[in-house]
Each structure stands twice: as structure tokens, then as C-alpha cells.
C-alpha atoms as a PDB file:
ATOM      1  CA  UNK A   1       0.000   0.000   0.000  1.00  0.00           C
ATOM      2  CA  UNK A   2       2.832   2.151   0.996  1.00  0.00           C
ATOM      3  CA  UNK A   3       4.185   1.531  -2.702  1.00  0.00           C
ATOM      4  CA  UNK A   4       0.830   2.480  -4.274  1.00  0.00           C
ATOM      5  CA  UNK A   5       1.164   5.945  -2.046  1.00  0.00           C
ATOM      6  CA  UNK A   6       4.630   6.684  -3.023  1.00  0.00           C
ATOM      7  CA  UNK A   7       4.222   6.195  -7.243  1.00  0.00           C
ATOM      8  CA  UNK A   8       1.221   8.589  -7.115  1.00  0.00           C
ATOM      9  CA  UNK A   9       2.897  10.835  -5.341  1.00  0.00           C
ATOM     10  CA  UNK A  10       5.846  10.759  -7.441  1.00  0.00           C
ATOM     11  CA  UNK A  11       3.257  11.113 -10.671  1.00  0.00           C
ATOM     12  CA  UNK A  12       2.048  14.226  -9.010  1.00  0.00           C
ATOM     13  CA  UNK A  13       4.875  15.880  -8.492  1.00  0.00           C
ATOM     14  CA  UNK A  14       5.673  15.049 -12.451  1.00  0.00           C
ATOM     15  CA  UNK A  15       2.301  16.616 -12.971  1.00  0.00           C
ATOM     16  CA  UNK A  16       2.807  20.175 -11.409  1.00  0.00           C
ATOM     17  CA  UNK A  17       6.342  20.390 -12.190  1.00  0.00           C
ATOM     18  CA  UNK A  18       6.419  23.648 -14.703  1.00  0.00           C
ATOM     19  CA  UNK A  19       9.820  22.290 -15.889  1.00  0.00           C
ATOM     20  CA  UNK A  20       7.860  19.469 -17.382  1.00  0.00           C
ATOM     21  CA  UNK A  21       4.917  21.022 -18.061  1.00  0.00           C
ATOM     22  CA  UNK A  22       6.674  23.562 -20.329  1.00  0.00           C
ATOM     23  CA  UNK A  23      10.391  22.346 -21.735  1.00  0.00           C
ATOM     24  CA  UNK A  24      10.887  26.207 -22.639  1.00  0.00           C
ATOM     25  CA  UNK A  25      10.257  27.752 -19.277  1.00  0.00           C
ATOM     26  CA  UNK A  26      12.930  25.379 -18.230  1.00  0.00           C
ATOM     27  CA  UNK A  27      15.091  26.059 -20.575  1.00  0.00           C
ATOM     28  CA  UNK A  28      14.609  30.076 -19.728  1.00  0.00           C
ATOM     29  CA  UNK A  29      14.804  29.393 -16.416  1.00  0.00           C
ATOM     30  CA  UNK A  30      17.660  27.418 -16.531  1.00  0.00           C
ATOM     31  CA  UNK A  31      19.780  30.264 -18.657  1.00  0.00           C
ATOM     32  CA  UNK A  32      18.241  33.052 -16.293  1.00  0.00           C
ATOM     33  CA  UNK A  33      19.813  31.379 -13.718  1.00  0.00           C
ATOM     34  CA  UNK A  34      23.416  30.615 -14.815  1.00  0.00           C
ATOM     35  CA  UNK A  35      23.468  34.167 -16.147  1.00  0.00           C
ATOM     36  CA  UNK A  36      22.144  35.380 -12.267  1.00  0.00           C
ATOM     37  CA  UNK A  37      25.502  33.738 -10.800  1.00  0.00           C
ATOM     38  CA  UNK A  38      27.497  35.385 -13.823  1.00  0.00           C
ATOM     39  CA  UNK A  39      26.720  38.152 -12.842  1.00  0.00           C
ATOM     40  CA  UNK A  40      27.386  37.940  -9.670  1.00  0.00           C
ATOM     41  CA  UNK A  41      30.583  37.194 -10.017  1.00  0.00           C
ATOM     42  CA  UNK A  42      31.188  39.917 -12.327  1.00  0.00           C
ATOM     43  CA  UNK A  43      29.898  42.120  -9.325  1.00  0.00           C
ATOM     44  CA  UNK A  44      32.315  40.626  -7.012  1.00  0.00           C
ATOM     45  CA  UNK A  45      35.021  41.703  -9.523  1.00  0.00           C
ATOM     46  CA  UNK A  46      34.088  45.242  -9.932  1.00  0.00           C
ATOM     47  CA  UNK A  47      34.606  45.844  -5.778  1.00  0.00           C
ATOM     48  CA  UNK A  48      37.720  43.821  -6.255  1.00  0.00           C
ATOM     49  CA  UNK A  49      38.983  46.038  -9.210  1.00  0.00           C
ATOM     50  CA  UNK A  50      37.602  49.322  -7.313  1.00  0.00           C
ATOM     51  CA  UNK A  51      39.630  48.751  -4.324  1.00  0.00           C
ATOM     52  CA  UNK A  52      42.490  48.151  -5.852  1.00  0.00           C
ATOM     53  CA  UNK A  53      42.387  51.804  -8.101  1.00  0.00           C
ATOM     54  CA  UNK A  54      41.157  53.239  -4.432  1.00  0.00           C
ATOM     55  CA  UNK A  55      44.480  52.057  -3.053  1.00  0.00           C
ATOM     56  CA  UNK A  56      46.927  52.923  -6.345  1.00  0.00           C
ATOM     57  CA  UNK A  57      45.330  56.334  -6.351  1.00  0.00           C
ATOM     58  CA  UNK A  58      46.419  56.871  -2.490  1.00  0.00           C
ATOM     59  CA  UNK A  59      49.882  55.096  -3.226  1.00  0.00           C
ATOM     60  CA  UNK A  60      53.284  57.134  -3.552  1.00  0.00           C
ATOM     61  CA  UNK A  61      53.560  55.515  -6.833  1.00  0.00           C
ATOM     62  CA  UNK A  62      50.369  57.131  -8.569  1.00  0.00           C
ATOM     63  CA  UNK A  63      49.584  60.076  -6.369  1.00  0.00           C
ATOM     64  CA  UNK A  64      50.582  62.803  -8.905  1.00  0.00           C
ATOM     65  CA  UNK A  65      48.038  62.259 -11.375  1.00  0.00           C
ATOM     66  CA  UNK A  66      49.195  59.190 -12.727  1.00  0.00           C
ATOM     67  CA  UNK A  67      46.395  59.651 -15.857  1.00  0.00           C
ATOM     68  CA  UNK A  68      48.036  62.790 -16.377  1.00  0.00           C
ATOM     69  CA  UNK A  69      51.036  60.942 -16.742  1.00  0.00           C
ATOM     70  CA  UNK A  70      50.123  58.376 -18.706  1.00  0.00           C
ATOM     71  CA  UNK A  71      48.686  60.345 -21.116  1.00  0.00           C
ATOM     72  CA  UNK A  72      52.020  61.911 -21.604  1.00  0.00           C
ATOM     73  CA  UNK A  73      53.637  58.598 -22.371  1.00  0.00           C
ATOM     74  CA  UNK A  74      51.247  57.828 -24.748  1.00  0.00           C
ATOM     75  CA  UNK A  75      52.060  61.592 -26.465  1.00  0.00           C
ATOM     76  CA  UNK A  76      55.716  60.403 -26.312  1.00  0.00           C
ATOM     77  CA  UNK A  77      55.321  57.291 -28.186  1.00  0.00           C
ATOM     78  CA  UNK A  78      53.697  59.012 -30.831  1.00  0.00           C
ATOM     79  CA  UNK A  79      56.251  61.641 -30.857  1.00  0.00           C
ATOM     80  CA  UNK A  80      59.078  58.738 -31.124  1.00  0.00           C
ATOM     81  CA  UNK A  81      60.372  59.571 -27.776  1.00  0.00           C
ATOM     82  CA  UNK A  82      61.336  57.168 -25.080  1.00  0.00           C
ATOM     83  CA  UNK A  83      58.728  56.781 -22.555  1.00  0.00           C
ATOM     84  CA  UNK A  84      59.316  57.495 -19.274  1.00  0.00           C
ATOM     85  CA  UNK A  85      59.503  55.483 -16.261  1.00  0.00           C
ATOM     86  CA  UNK A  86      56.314  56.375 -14.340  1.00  0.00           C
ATOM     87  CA  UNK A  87      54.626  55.192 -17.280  1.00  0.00           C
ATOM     88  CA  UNK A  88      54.624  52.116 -14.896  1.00  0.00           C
ATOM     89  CA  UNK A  89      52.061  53.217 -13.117  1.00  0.00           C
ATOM     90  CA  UNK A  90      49.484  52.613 -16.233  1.00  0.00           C
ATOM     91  CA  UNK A  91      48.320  49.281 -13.752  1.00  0.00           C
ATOM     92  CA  UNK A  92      45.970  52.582 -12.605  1.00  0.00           C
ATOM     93  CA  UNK A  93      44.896  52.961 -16.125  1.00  0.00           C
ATOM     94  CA  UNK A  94      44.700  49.175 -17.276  1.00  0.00           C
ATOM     95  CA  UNK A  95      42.694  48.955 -13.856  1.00  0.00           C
ATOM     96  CA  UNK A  96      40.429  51.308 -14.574  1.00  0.00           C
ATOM     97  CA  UNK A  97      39.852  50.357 -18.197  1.00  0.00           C
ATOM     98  CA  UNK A  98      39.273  46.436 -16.592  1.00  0.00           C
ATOM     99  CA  UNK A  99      36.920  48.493 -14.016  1.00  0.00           C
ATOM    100  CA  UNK A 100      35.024  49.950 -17.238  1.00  0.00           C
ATOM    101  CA  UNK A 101      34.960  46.577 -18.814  1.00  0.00           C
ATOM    102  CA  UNK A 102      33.362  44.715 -16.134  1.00  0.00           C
ATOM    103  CA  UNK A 103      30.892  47.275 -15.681  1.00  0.00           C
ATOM    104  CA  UNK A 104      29.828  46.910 -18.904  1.00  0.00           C
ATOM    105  CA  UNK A 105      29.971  43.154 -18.780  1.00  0.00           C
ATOM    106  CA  UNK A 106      27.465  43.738 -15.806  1.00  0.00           C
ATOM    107  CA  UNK A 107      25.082  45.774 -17.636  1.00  0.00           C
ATOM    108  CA  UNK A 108      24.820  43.240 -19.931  1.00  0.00           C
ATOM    109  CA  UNK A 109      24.264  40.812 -17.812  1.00  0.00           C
ATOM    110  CA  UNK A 110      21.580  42.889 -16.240  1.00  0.00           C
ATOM    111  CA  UNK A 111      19.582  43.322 -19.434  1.00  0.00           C
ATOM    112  CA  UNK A 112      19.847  40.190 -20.770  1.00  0.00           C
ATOM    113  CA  UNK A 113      18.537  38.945 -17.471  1.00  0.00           C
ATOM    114  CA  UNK A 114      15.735  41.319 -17.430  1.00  0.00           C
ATOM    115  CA  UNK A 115      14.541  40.087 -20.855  1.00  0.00           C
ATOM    116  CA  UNK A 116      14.975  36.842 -19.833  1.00  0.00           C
ATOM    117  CA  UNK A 117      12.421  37.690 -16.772  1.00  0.00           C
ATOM    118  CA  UNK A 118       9.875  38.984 -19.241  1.00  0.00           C
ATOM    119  CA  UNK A 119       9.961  35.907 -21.203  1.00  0.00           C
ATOM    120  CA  UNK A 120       9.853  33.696 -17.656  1.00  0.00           C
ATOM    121  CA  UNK A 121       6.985  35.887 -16.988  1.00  0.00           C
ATOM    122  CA  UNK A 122       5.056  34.476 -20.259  1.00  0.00           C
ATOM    123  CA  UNK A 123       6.153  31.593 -20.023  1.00  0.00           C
ATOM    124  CA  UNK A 124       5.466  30.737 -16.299  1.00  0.00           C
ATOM    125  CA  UNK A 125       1.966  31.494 -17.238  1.00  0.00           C
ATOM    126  CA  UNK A 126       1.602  29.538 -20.040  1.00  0.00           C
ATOM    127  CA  UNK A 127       3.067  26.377 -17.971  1.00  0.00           C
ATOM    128  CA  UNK A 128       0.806  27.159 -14.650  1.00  0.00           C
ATOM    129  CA  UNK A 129      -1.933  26.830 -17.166  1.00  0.00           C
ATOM    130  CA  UNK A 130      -1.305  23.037 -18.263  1.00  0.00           C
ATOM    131  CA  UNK A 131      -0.315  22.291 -14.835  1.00  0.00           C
ATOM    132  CA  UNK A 132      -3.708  23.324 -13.927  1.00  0.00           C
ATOM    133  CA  UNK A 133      -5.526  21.601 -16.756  1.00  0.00           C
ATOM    134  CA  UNK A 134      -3.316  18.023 -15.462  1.00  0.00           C
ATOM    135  CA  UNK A 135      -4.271  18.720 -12.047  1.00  0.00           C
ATOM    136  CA  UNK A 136      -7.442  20.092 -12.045  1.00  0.00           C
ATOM    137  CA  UNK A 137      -9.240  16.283 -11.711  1.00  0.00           C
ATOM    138  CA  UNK A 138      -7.312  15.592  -8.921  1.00  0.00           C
ATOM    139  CA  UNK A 139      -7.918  19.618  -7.017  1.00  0.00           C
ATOM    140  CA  UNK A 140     -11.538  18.632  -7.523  1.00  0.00           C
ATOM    141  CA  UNK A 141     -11.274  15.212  -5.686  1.00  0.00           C
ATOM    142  CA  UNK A 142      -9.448  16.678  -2.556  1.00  0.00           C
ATOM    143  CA  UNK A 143     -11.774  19.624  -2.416  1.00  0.00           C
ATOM    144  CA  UNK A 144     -14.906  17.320  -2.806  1.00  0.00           C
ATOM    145  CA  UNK A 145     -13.172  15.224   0.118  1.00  0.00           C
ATOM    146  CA  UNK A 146     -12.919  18.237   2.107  1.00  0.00           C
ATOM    147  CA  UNK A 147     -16.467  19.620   1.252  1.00  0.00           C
ATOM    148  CA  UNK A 148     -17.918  16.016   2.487  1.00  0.00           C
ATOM    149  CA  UNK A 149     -15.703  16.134   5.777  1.00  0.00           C
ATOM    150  CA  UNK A 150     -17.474  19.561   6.440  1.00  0.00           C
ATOM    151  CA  UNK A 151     -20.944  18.523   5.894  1.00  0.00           C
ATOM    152  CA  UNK A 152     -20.273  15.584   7.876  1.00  0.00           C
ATOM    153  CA  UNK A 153     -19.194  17.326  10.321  1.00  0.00           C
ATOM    154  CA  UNK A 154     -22.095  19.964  10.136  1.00  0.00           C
ATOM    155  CA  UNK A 155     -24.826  17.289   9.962  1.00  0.00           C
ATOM    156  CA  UNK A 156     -22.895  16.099  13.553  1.00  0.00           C
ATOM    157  CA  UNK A 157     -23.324  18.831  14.853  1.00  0.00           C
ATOM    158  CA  UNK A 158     -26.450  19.854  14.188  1.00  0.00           C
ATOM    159  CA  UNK A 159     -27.797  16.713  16.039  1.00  0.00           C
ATOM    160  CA  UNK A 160     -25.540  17.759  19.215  1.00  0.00           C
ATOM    161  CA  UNK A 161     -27.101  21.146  18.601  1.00  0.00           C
ATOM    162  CA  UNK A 162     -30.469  19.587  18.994  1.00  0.00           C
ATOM    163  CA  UNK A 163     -29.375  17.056  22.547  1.00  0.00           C
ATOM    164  CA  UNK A 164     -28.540  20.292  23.754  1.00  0.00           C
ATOM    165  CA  UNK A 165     -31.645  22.020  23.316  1.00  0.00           C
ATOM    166  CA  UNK A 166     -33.616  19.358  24.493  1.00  0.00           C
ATOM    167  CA  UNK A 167     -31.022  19.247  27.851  1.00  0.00           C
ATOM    168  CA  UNK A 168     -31.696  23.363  27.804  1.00  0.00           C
ATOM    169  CA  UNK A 169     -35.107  22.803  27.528  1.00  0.00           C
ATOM    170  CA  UNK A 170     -35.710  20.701  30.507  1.00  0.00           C
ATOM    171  CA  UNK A 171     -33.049  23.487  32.361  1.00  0.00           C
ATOM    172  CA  UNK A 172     -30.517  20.241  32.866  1.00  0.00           C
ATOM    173  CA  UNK A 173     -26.899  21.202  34.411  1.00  0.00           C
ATOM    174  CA  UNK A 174     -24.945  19.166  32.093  1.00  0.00           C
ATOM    175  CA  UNK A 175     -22.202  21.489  30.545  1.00  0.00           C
ATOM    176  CA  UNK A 176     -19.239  18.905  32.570  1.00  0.00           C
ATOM    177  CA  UNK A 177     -20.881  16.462  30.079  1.00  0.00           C
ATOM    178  CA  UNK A 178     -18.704  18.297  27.056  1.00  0.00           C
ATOM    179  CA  UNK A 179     -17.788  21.301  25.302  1.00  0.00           C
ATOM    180  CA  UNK A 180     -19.614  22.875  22.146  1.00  0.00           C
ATOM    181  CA  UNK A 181     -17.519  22.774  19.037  1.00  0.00           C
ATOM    182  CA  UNK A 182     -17.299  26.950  18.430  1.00  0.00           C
ATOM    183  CA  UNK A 183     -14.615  26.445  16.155  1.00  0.00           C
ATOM    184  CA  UNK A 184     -17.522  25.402  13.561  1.00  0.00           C
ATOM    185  CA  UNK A 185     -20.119  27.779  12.346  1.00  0.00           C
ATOM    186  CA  UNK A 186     -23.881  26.881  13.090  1.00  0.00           C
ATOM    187  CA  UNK A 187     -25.129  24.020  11.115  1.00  0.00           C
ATOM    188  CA  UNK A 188     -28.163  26.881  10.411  1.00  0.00           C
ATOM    189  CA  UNK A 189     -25.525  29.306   9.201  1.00  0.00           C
ATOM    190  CA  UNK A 190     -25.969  30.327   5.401  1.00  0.00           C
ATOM    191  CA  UNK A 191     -23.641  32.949   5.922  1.00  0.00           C
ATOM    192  CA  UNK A 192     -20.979  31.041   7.490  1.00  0.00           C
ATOM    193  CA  UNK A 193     -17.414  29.630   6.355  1.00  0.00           C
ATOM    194  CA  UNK A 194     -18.677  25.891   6.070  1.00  0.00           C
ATOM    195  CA  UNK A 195     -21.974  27.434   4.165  1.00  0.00           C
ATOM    196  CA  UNK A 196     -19.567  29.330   1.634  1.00  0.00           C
ATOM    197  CA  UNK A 197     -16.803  26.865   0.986  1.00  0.00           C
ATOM    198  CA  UNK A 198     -19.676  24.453   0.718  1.00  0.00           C
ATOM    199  CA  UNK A 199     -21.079  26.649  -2.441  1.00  0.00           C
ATOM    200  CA  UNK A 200     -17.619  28.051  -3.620  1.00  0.00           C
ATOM    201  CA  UNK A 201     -17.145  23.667  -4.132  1.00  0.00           C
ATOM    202  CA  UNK A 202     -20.222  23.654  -6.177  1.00  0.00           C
ATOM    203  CA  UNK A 203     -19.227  26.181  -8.307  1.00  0.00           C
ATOM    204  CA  UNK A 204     -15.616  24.077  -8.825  1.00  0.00           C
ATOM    205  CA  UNK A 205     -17.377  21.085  -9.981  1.00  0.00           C
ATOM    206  CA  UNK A 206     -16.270  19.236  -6.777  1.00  0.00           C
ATOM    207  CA  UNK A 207     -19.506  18.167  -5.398  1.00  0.00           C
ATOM    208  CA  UNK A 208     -23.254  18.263  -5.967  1.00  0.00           C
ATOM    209  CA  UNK A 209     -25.444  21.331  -5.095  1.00  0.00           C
ATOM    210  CA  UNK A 210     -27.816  18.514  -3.761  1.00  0.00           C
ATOM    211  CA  UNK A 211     -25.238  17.239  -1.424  1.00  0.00           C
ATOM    212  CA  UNK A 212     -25.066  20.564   0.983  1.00  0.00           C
ATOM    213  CA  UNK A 213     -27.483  20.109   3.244  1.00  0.00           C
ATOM    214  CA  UNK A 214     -30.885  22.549   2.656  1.00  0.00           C
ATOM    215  CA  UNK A 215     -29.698  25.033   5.748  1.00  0.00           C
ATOM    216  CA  UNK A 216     -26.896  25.952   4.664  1.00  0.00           C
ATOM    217  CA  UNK A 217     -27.153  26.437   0.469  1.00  0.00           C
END
């Protein structure tokens, strides 16, 4: 029996997975998702890169305008002349051109996730809706279950409703006898929560309009 449990559980799982319900969503999902950790690592990079131009630009090395500098190596080598020495300190420079690459590379990212997101969007909806049409049978049975429980439990109640009148009636002390059940609504109660999920079931298909009891449709 245990078996029997486990394989239908295992086909309903298979039958409100979206992946399997829609091959695309997955597919979007999937890509949405390695792109997500791309980015951030890219993101991890740019603080990285940052940090390091924070501390070259408060170094001995590259405190005297070092882009100044480098710009007047690169003036030199068109010129013909030597460069000079401090034209070591274009690691600021290469930095901050890696800095502007990255950030780039992260915009990227960041769009092509966000279009990926619109599509997930789409698609998400598309695959809810066969998951729904798989699983609607089976909603249906567990609500009807669950619509039955509550008239059964109703219909109980009204007959301890009406041993307690007729104890009232005759002014018996008998409340050490038990405890009324106010977490249910009145079996009288057309207005109640039993009364509506009752209805809101016959609307679903679940169960029979015939079936709730004639004080409470």
C-alpha cells in the first residue's frame, strides 16, 4: 500500500512540475539562472577592481596624477620619444579600463537577465496553465473530500445542537458532560465559512449542489 502511495505521489509531483509542463520555461529558467551567478561574479570583480584603483590612487607611486602621466607617455610614443619610467604606473589605467569593462559586462548581464524575466513571466503562465488543466481532476477530488468532511461534520453537529436544546429545555446542568464545538459555524448558518466553501465547491465542480445540506445552500 505504501508503494501504491509513493508512485502517485511521485506522478504528481511530475504533474505540477512547470519544468515538465513547459520544456521552454525550463530552458529560460535554466539560462536566467546561470546568467544570475554570472553576474554575480562579475559584481564581485568590480569591488575587487575598485579597491584596488582606491588604493593605487592613495599610493606614492600614482599620487601625482598618474592619468596625467600616462597620457604623456602615450604623447611620447607618438612623438618617437622614449617613454618614461612612471609610465609604470598605467596598472591605474589598465585597472580602470578592466573596471570599465566589467561594468559593462554587468550591464549586460543585467539586461539580458531582465529580458529573460519577461519571457519567464510568459512563459510561467503559459506552464501554470497546463499544470492546472493536469491537475485540475485531482484539485476537484481533494476539495470534494474536504467539502464532504465539512458537511459531515455539520450534519454532527447539528444533532448535538439539537441534545442540547432538548437538555436546555428541561433546564438540565450538564455542561461537565462536554464542550460545544465553536470552532464550527452553526449548522443553520448560510452565511458562514462551512456554508460558503460548501457553495464556492459547487461552483468548482467538486460536489453536488444537492449534497449541501438545505440550511446551509
Amino acid at each position: 500500500m505504501a508503494r501504491v502511495e509513493t508512485t502517485n505521489d511521485l506522478a504528481i509531483a511530475e504533474s505540477v512540475s512547470l519544468d515538465r509542463a513547459n520544456p521552454e520555461y525550463a530552458r529560460v529558467r535554466a539560462r536566467r539562472d546561470e546568467l544570475q551567478g554570472m553576474a554575480v561574479a562579475v559584481e564581485r570583480e568590480v569591488i575587487e577592481i575598485t579597491r584596488a584603483l582606491h588604493s593605487l590612487s592613495l599610493s606614492e607611486e600614482t599620487r601625482h596624477n598618474p592619468i596625467d602621466r600616462a597620457a604623456e607617455a602615450r604623447v611620447s610614443d607618438l612623438i618617437g620619444d622614449v617613454a618614461p619610467s612612471a609610465v609604470k604606473s598605467d596598472d591605474f589605467l589598465l585597472k580602470r579600463e578592466a573596471l570599465n569593462t566589467k561594468q559593462r559586462d554587468l550591464g549586460d548581464l543585467k539586461q539580458a537577465i531582465d529580458a529573460l524575466n519577461a519571457r519567464l513571466r510568459v512563459l510561467h503562465g503559459q506552464a501554470s496553465a497546463a499544470v492546472r488543466e493536469k491537475i485540475g481532476p485531482l484539485i476537484r477530488v481533494r476539495i470534494a473530500a474536504i467539502a464532504r468532511s465539512l458537511i459531515a461534520a455539520s450534519e454532527a453537529q447539528r444533532a448535538y445542537d439539537e441534545l442540547a436544546d432538548m437538555l436546555n429545555g428541561e433546564n438540565v446542568w450538564w455542561s461537565d458532560l462536554a464542550h460545544p464545538p465553536v470552532f464550527l459555524d452553526s449548522p443553520r448558518d448560510r452565511c458562514g465559512r462551512v456554508a460558503y466553501y460548501l457553495r464556492e465547491a459547487v461552483e468548482k465542480g467538486a460536489i453536488g449542489a444537492e449534497e449541501i445540506p438545505e440550511a446551509l445552500r
